[in-house]
Every structure is written in structure tokens, then in C-alpha cells.
C-alpha atoms as a PDB file:
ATOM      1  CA  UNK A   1      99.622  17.468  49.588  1.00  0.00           C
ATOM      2  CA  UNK A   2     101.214  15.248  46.881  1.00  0.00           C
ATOM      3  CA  UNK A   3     101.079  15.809  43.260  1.00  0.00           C
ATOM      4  CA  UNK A   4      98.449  12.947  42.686  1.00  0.00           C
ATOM      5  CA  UNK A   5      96.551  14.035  45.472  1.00  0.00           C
ATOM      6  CA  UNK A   6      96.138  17.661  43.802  1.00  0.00           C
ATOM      7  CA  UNK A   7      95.741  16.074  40.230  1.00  0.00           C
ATOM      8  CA  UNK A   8      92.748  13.745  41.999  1.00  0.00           C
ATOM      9  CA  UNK A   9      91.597  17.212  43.315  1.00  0.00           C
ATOM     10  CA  UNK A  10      91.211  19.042  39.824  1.00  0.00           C
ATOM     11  CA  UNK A  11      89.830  16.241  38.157  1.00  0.00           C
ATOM     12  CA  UNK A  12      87.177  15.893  40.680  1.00  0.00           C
ATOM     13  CA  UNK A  13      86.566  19.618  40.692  1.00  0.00           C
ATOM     14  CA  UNK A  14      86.669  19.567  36.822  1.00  0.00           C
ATOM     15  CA  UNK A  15      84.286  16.437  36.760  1.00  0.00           C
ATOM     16  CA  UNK A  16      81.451  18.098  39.406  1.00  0.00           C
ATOM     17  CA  UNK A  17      81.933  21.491  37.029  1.00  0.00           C
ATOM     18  CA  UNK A  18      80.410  19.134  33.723  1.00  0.00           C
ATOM     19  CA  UNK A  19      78.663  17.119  35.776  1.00  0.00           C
ATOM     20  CA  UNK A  20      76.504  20.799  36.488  1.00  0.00           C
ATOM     21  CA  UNK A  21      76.688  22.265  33.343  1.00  0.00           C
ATOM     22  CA  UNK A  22      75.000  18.530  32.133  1.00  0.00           C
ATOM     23  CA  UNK A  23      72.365  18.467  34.253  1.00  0.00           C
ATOM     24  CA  UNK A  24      71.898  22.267  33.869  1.00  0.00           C
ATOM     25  CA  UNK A  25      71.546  22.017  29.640  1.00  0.00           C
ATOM     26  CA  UNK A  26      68.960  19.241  30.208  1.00  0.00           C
ATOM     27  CA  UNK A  27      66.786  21.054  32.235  1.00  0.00           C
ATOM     28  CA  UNK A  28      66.910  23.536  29.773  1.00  0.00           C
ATOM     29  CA  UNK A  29      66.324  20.942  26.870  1.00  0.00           C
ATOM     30  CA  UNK A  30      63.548  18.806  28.779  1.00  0.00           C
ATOM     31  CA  UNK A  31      61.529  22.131  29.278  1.00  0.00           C
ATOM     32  CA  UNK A  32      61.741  22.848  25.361  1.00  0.00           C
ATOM     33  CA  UNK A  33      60.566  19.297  25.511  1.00  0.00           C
ATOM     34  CA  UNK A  34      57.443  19.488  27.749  1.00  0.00           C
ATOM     35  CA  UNK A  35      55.991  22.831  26.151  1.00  0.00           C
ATOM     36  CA  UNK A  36      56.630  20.991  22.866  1.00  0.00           C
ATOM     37  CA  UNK A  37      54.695  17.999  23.763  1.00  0.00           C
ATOM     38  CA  UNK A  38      52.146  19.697  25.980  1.00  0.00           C
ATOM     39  CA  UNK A  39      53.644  17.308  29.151  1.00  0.00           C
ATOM     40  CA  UNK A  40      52.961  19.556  32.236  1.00  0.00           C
ATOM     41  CA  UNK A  41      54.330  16.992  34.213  1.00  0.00           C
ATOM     42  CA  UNK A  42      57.785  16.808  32.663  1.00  0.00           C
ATOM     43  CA  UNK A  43      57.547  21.080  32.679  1.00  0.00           C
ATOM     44  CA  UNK A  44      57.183  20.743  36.103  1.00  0.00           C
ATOM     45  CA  UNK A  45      60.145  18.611  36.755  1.00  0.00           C
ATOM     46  CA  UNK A  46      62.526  21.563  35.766  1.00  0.00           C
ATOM     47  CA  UNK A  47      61.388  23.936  38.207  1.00  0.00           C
ATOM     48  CA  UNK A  48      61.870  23.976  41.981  1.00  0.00           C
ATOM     49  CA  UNK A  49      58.329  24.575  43.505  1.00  0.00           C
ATOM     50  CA  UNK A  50      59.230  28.125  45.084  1.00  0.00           C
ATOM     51  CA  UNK A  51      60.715  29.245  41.362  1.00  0.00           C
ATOM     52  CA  UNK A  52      59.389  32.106  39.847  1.00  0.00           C
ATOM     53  CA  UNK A  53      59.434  32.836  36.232  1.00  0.00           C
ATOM     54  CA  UNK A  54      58.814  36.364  33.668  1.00  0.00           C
ATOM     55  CA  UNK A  55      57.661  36.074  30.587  1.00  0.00           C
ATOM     56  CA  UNK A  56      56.347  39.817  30.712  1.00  0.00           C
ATOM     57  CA  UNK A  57      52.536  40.481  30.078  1.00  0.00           C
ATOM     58  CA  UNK A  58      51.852  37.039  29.592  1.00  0.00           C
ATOM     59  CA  UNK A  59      52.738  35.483  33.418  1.00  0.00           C
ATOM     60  CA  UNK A  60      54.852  37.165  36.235  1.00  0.00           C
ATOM     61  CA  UNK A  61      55.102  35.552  39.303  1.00  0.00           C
ATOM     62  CA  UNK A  62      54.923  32.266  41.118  1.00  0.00           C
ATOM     63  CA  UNK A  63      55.806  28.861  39.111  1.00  0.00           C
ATOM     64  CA  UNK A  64      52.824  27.386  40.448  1.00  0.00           C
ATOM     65  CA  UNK A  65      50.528  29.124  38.791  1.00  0.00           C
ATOM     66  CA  UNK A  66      52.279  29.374  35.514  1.00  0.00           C
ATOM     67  CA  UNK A  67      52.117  25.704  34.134  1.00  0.00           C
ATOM     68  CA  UNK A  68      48.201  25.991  33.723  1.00  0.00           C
ATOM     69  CA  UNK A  69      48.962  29.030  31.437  1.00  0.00           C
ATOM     70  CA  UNK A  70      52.011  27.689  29.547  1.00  0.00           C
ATOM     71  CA  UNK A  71      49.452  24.708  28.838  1.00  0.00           C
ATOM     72  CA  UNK A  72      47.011  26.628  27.816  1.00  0.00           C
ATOM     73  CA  UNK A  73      48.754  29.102  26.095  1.00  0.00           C
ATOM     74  CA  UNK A  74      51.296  26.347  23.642  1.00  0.00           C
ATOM     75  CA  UNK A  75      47.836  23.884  23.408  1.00  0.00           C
ATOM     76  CA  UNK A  76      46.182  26.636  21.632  1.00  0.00           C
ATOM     77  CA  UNK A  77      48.691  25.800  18.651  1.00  0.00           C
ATOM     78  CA  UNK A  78      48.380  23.195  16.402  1.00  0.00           C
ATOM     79  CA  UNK A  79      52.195  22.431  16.404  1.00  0.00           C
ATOM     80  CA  UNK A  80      55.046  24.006  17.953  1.00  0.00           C
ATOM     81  CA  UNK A  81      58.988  23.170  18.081  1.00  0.00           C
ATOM     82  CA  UNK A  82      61.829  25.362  20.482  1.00  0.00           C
ATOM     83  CA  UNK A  83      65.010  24.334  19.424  1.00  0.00           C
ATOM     84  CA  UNK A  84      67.930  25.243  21.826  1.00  0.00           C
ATOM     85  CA  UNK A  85      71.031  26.862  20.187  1.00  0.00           C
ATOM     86  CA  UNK A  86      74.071  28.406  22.291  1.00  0.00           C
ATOM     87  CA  UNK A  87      73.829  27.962  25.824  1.00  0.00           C
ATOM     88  CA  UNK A  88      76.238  29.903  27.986  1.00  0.00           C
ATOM     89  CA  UNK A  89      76.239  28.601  31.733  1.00  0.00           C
ATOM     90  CA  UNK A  90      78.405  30.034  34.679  1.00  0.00           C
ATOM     91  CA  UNK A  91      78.308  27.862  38.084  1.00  0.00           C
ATOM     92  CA  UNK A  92      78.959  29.023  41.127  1.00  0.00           C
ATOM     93  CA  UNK A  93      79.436  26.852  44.478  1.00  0.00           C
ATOM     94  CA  UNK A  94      75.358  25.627  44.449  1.00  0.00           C
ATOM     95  CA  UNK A  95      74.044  28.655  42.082  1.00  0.00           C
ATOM     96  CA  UNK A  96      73.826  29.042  38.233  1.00  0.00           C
ATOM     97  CA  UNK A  97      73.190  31.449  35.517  1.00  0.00           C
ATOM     98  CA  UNK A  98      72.264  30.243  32.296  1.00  0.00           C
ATOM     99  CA  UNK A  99      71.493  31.823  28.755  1.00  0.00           C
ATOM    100  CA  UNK A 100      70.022  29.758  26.055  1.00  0.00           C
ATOM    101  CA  UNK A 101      69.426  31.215  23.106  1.00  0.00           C
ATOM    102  CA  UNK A 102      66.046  29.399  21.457  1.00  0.00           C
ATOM    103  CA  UNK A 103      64.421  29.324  18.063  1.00  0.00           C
ATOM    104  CA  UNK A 104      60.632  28.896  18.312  1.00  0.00           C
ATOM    105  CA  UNK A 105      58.393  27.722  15.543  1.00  0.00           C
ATOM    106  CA  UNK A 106      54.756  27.665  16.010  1.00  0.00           C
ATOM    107  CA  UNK A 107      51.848  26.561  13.440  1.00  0.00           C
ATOM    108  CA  UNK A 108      48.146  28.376  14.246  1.00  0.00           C
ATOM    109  CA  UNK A 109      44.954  27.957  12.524  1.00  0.00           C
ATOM    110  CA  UNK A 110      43.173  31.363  11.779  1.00  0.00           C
ATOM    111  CA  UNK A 111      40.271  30.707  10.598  1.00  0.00           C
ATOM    112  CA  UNK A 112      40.367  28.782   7.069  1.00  0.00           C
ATOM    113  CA  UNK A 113      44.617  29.992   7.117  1.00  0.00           C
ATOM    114  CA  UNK A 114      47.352  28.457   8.975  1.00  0.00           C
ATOM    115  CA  UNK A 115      49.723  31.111  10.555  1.00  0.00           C
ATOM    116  CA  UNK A 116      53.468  30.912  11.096  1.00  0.00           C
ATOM    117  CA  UNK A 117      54.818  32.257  14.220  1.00  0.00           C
ATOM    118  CA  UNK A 118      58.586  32.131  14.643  1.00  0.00           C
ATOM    119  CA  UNK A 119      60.154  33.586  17.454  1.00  0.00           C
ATOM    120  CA  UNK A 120      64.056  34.452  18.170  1.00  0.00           C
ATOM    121  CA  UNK A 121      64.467  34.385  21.708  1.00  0.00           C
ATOM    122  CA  UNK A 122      66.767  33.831  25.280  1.00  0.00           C
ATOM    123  CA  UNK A 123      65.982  31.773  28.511  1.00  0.00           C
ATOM    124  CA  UNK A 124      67.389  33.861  31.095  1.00  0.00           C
ATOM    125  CA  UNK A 125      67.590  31.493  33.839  1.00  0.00           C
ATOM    126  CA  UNK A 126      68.994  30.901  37.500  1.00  0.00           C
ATOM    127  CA  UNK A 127      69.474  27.651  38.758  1.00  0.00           C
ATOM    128  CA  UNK A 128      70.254  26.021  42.196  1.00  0.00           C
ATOM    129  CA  UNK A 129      71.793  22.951  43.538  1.00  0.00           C
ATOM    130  CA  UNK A 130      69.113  21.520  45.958  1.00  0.00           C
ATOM    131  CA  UNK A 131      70.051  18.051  47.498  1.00  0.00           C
ATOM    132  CA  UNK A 132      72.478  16.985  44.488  1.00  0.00           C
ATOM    133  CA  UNK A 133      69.889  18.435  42.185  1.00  0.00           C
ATOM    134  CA  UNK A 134      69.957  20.960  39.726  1.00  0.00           C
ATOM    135  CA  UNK A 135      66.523  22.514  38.825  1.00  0.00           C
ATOM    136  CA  UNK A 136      65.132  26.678  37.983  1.00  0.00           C
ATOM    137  CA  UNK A 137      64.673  29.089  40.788  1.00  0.00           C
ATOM    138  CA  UNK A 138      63.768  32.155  38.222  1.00  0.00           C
ATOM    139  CA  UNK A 139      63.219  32.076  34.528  1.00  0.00           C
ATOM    140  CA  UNK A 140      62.684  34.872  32.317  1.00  0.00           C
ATOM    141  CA  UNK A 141      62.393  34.890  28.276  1.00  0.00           C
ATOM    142  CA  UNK A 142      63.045  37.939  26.668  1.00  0.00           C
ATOM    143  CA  UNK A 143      62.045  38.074  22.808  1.00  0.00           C
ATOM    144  CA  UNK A 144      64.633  39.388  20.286  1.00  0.00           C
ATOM    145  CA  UNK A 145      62.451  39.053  17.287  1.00  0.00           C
ATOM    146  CA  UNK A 146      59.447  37.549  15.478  1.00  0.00           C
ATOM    147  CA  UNK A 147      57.692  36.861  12.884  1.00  0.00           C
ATOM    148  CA  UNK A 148      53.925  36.174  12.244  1.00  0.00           C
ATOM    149  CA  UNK A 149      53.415  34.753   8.242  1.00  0.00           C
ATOM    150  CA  UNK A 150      50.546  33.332   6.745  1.00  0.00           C
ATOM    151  CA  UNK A 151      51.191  29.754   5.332  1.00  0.00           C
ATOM    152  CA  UNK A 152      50.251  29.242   1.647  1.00  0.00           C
ATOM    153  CA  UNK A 153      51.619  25.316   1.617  1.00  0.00           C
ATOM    154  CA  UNK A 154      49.783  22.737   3.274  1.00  0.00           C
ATOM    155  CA  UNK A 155      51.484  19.759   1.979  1.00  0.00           C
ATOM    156  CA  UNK A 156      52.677  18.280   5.737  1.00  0.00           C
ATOM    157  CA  UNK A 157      49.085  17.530   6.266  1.00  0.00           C
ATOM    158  CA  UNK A 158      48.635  15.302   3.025  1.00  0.00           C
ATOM    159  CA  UNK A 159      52.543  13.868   3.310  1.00  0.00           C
ATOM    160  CA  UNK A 160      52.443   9.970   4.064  1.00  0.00           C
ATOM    161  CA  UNK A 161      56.359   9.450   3.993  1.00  0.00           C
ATOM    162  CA  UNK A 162      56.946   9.826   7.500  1.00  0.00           C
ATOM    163  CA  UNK A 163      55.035   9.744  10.716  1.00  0.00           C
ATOM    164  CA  UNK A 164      53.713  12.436  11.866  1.00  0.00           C
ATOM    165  CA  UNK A 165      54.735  14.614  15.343  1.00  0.00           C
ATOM    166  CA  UNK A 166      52.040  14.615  18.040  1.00  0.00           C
ATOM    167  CA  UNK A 167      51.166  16.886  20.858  1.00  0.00           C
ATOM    168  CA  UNK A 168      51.200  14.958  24.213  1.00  0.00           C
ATOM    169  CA  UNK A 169      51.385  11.503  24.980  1.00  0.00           C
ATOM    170  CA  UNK A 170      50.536   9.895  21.590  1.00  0.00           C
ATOM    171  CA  UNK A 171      53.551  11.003  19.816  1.00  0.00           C
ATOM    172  CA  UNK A 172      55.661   8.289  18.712  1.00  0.00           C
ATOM    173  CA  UNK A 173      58.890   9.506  20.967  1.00  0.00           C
ATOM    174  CA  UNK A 174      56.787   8.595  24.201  1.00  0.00           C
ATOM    175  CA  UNK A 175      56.267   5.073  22.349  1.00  0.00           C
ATOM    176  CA  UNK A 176      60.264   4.624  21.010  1.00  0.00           C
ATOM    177  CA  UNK A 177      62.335   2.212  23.174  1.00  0.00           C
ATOM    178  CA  UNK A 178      65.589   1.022  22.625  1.00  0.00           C
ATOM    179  CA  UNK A 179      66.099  -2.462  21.290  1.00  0.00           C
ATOM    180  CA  UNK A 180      66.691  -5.186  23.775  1.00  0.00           C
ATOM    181  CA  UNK A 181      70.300  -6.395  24.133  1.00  0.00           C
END
């Protein structure tokens, strides 16, 4: 083997190694996506349809049967965002392990109050490489902290300066296209 033939080698090792961590973080951002704008379709799309997820009392078991509950659960919110922070991601020949570390901020109405429930949390996730694909086999979130406050200010709801962020298809991102050329 010739030294350009080894170089070719590593890059294309190198290249396949990003090309999985890629597709891996955007699985892990399109989910924070669909539970965000209540798309069960696009939460779907990051699981294969064997995977099974654990999110303790609330669901254990087959993925199947926990998009109806996610749905329900995040739809009982008036808003909600997950932002992704570090995400650590080891790949091995087809199989993954990732750990995403996630803030989650969720608006309730109790009653006449609005509630804020923030949540520090981890995906704990394992991935496989299905027919060039990338996608969840097992997911489990385990909570690291939380916080449940009652909201005083309601000044978002009056606030005319910018548009405001929709649950589901009627949010302005599902509307946003890129300019022509």
C-alpha cells in the first residue's frame, strides 16, 4: 500500500466517522424539534420502529406506543422549548452511544397562574446504522434537576414586537423558505 493510498484510507475513515456523528446530533436535534412543535411525524422519523425508549414512570417499553403519550403528554403545555447542550457520541462499526445533555423549559396554565417547569436533563441514547441510516434503537432520559415556579409576568402574551412561536404546523418555521436564487 502506497502512502496516498493510506492517506485516501484515513480521510475516508475520518470522513464516514463525521459523517455519523452528523447524522447522529440531528436525530438528536430533530427530536427536540418534534416534541417542541407537537410533529409526531417528524418524532417518529428518529426512531427505528423496533426502538424502545425509558423515561421511568411515565413510558417504558416499545416506541410504538410511546409517541401517542409524548403527544399527549408535551400538548398538555402551552409552550415548551429543549435546547441541546454538550453532546458526547462514541461510534462503533454500525452502533452508537450518545449523551446529550438538554435544558427543558415548559410554560403550564394552572388554573388562573401560569407555571414554569424547567428541567436539567440527559438523552441517554443508542443508535444503529440501518441501510446507510442512522436512527434510535433505545432512549432513556434521566432527570438531573427541576424546577416548578409560578410565573408572575405575563408580558409575552401582550408583546407585538415579534411573532409569536406556535405549537404544530402553524408556526412560522414550517412556513420559512429560503429565498430563490
Amino acid at each position: 500500500m502506497n502512502v496516498l493510498t493510506s492517506e485516501l484510507d484515513e480521510l475516508r475513515t475520518e470522513v464516514l466517522r463525521l459523517r455519523a456523528h452528523e447524522e447522529i446530533r440531528g436525530r438528536i436535534y430533530a427530536y427536540a424539534r418534534a416534541v417542541d412543535r407537537l410533529d409526531r411525524g417528524l418524532l417518529e422519523e428518529q426512531f427505528w420502529p423496533n426502538a424502545r425508549v425509558d423515561y421511568g414512570v411515565f413510558y417504558q417499553g416499545p416506541v410504538a406506543r410511546f409517541f401517542a403519550n409524548a403527544m399527549r403528554f408535551q400538548g398538555a403545555m402551552r409552550d415548551t422549548q429543549h435546547v441541546v447542550g454538550n453532546v458526547t457520541i462514541d461510534v462503533t462499526g454500525d452502533n452508537a452511544r450518545a449523551e446529550s445533555y438538554i435544558h427543558a423549559q415548559h410554560v403550564l396554565v394552572d388554573g388562573e397562574n401560569l407555571v414554569q417547569l424547567m428541567v436539567g436533563a440527559r438523552y441517554l441514547d443508542r443508535f444503529e446504522r440501518r441501510a446507510s441510516a442512522w436512527k434510535i434503537s433505545h432512549r432513556t432520559e434521566v432527570m438531573d434537576w427541576g424546577r416548578w415556579l409560578p410565573m408572575s409576568e405575563r408580558w409575552v402574551e401582550a408583546a407585538y414586537e415579534l411573532p409569536k412561536g406556535l405549537r404544530g404546523r402553524n408556526d412560522l418555521s414550517d412556513r420559512f423558505a429560503f429565498p430563490e436564487k
